[in-house]
Protein backbone atom coordinates (compact mmCIF):
# COMPACT_ATOMS: atom_id res chain seq x y z
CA UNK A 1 -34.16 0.27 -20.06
CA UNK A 2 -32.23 1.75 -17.52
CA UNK A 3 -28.43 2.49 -17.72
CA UNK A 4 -26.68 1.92 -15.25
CA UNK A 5 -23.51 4.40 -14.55
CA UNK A 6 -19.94 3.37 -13.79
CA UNK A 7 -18.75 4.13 -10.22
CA UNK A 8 -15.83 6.11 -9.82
CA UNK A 9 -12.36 6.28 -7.61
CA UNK A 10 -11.28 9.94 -7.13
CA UNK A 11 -7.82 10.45 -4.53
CA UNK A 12 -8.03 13.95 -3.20
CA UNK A 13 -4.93 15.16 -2.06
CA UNK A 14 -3.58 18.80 -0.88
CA UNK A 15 -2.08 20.62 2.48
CA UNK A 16 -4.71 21.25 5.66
CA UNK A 17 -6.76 23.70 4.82
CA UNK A 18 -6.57 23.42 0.90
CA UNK A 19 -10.43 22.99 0.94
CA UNK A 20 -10.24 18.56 0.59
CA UNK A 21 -13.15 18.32 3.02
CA UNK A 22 -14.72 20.88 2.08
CA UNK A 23 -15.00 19.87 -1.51
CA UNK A 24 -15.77 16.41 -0.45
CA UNK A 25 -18.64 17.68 1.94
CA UNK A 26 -20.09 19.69 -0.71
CA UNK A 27 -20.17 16.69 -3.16
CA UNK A 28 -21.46 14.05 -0.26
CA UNK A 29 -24.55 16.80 0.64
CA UNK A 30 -25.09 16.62 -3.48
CA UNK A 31 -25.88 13.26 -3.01
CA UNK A 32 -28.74 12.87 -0.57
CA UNK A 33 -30.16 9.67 -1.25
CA UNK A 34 -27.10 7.90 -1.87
CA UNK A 35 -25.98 6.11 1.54
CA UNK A 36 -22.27 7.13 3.20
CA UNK A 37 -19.72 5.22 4.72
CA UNK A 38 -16.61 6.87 5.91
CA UNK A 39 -13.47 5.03 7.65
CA UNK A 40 -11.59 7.84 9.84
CA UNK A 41 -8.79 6.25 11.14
CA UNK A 42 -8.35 8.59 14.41
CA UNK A 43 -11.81 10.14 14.86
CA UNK A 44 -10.23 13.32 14.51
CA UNK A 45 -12.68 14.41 11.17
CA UNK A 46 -16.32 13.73 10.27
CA UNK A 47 -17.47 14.20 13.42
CA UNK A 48 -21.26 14.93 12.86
CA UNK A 49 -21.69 11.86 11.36
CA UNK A 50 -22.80 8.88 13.80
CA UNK A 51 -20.03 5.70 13.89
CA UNK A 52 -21.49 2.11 13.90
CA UNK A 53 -20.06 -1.41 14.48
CA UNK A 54 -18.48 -2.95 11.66
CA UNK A 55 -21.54 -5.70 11.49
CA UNK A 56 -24.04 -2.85 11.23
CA UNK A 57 -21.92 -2.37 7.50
CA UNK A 58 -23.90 -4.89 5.58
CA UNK A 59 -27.26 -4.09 6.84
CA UNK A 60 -26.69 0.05 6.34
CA UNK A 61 -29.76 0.97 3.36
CA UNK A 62 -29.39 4.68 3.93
CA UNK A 63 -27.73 7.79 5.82
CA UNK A 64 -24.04 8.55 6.81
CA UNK A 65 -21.98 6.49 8.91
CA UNK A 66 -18.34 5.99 9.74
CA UNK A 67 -16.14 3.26 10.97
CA UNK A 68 -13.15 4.65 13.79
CA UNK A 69 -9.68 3.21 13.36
CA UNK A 70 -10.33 -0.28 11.71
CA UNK A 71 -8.30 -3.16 11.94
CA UNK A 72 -7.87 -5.84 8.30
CA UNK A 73 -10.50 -7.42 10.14
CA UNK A 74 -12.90 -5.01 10.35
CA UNK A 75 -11.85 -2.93 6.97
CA UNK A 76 -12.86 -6.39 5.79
CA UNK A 77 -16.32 -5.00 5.97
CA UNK A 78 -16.45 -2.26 4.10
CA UNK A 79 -16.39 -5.31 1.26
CA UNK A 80 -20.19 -5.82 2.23
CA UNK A 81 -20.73 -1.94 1.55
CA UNK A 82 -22.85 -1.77 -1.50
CA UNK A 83 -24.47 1.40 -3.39
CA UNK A 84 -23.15 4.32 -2.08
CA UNK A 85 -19.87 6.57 -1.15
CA UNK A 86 -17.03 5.27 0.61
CA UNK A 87 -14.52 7.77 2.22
CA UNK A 88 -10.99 6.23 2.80
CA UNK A 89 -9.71 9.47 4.93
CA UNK A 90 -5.73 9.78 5.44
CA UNK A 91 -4.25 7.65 3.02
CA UNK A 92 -1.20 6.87 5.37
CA UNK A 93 -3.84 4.74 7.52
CA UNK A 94 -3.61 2.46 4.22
CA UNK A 95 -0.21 2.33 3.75
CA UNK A 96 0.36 -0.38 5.69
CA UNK A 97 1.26 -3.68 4.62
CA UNK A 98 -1.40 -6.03 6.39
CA UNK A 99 -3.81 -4.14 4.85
CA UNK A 100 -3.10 -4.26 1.34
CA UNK A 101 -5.12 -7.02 0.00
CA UNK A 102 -8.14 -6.26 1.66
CA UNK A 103 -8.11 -2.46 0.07
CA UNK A 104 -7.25 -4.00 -3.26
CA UNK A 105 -10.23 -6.06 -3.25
CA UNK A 106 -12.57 -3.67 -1.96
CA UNK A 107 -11.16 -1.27 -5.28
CA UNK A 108 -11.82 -4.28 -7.94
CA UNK A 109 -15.21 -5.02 -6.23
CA UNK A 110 -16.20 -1.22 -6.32
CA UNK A 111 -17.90 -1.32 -9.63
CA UNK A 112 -20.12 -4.17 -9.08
CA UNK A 113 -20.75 -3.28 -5.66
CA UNK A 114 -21.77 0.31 -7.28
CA UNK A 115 -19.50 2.43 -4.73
CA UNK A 116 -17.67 5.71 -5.55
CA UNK A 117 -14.60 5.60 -3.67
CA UNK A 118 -13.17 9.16 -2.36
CA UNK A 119 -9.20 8.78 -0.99
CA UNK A 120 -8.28 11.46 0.73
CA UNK A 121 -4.13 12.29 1.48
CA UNK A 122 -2.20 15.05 1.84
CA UNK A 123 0.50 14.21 -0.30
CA UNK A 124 1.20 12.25 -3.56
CA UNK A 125 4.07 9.92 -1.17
CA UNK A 126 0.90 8.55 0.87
CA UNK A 127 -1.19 7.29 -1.36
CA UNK A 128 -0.78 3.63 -1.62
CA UNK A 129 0.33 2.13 -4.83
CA UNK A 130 -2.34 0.28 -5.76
CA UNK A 131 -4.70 3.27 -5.38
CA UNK A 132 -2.96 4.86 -8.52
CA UNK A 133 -4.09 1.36 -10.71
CA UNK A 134 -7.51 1.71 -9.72
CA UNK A 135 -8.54 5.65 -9.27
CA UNK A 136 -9.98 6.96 -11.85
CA UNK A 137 -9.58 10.86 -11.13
CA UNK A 138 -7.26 12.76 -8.84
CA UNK A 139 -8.10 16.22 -7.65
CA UNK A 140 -5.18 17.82 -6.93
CA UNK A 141 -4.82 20.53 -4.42
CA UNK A 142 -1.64 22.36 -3.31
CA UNK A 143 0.81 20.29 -2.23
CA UNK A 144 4.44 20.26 -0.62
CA UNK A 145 5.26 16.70 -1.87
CA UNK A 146 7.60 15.69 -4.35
CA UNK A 147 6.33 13.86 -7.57
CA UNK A 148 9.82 12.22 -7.19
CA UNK A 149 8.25 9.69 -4.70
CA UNK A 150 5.73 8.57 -7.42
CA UNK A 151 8.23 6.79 -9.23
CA UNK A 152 7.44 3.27 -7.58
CA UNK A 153 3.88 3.58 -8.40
CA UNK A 154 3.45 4.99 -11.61
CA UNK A 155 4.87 5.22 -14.77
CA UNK A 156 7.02 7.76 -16.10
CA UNK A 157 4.48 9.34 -18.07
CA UNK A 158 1.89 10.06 -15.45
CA UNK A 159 4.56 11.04 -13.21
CA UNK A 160 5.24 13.52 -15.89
CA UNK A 161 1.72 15.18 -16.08
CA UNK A 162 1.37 14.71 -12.51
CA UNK A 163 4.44 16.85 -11.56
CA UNK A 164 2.74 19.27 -14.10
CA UNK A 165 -0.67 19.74 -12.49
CA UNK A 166 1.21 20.38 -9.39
CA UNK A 167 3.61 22.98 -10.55
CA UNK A 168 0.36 24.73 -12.09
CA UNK A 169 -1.91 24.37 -8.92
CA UNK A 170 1.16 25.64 -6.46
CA UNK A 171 1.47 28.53 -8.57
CA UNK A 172 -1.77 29.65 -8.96
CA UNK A 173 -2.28 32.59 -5.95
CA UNK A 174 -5.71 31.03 -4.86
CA UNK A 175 -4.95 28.86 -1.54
CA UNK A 176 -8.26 26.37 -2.75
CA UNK A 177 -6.91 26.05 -6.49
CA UNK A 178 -7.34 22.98 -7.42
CA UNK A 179 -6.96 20.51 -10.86
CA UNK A 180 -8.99 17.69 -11.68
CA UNK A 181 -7.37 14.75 -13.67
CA UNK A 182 -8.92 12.53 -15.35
CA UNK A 183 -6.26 9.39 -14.57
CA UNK A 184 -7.73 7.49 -17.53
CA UNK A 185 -6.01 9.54 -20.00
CA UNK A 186 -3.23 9.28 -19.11
C-alpha cells in the first residue's frame, strides 16, 4: 500500500534580495522528477525556464514551464495542472478582483490535483485574502510591511504571531534570515 502525501501551499514573502528565489530554486532543483509550472506575470524572473501556450498546460507530463502574464482565461488553465509545483510569482498579479474565483478554485482543487503551491510576495499587504485560508506554511523573510494590513484577512490571533515572526526575522543581523510557520497551528 502506498501512502499518498498531502500537497502543500507555502506564501514566501520578503524584500528583493532576501533570498525568496533563491530558496525556491533550491527546493524546485530538489525535486527533479516532479514537473514545474510557473505563472510570471511580467517575464521579468524565471527566465531559463521555456514558456508554453496555455493549451500545452494539460498535456505537460514532465520538465519546467511557465505561463507570461495570464489573463482569468488563461489562469483558468493552470486548473488542468496536475502532479507537480505551481509557482504563483508576485502576489499583486492576484490581487485583482476578476481573478479571484479562478485562484480560489485552483487552491481547493490543489490536493486532489496533487500540486504544491509556492506564492511568492514581497509583503504581507499583497497577498490575497484567500491565500491566507488555504496556505498551509508561510516563510517569512524580512519585510518592510505592516502586519496592520492583515487585519481584513486574518484573525486577530494570527495577526498576532505573524507580527511576531516579523519583528524576530527583521531583527536578526543576517539579510537571508528567514522563519518558517507552520499556518496550521495557528
Amino acid at each position: 500500500m502506498s501512502i499518498k502525501r498531502q500537497s502543500v501551499f507555502f506564501i514566501i514573502v520578503g524584500l528583493n534580495g532576501t533570498g525568496k528565489t533563491t530558496l525556491l530554486h533550491k527546493y524546485i532543483n530538489s525535486m527533479n522528477d516532479r514537473k514545474l509550472l510557473v505563472i510570471d506575470p511580467d517575464g521579468m524572473e524565471w527566465r531559463e525556464i521555456h514558456t508554453i501556450e496555455k493549451e500545452q498546460v494539460e498535456f505537460m507530463t514532465k520538465g519546467k514551464a511557465k505561463i507570461i502574464a495570464p489573463d482569468k482565461e488563461e489562469l483558468e488553465t493552470i486548473m488542468q495542472f496536475t502532479n507537480g509545483t505551481l509557482v504563483l510569482d508576485d502576489c499583486r498579479y492576484y490581487l485583482q478582483s476578476r481573478m479571484d474565483e479562478v485562484v480560489r478554485k485552483t487552491l481547493v482543487r490543489r490536493r486532489q490535483n496533487g500540486v504544491d503551491v509556492f506564492a511568492v510576495a514581497h509583503g504581507l499587504s499583497e497577498i490575497p485574502a484567500v491565500f491566507f485560508t488555504y496556505a498551509t506554511h508561510l516563510i517569512l523573510f524580512k519585510t518592510n510591511d505592516s502586519a496592520v494590513r492583515l487585519r481584513n484577512t486574518s484573525d486577530k490571533e494570527r495577526i498576532k504571531h505573524l507580527y511576531a515572526a516579523k519583528v524576530r526575522v527583521n531583527d536578526n543581523p543576517d539579510h537571508h534570515h528567514y522563519e518558517i510557520i507552520n499556518l496550521l497551528d495557528i
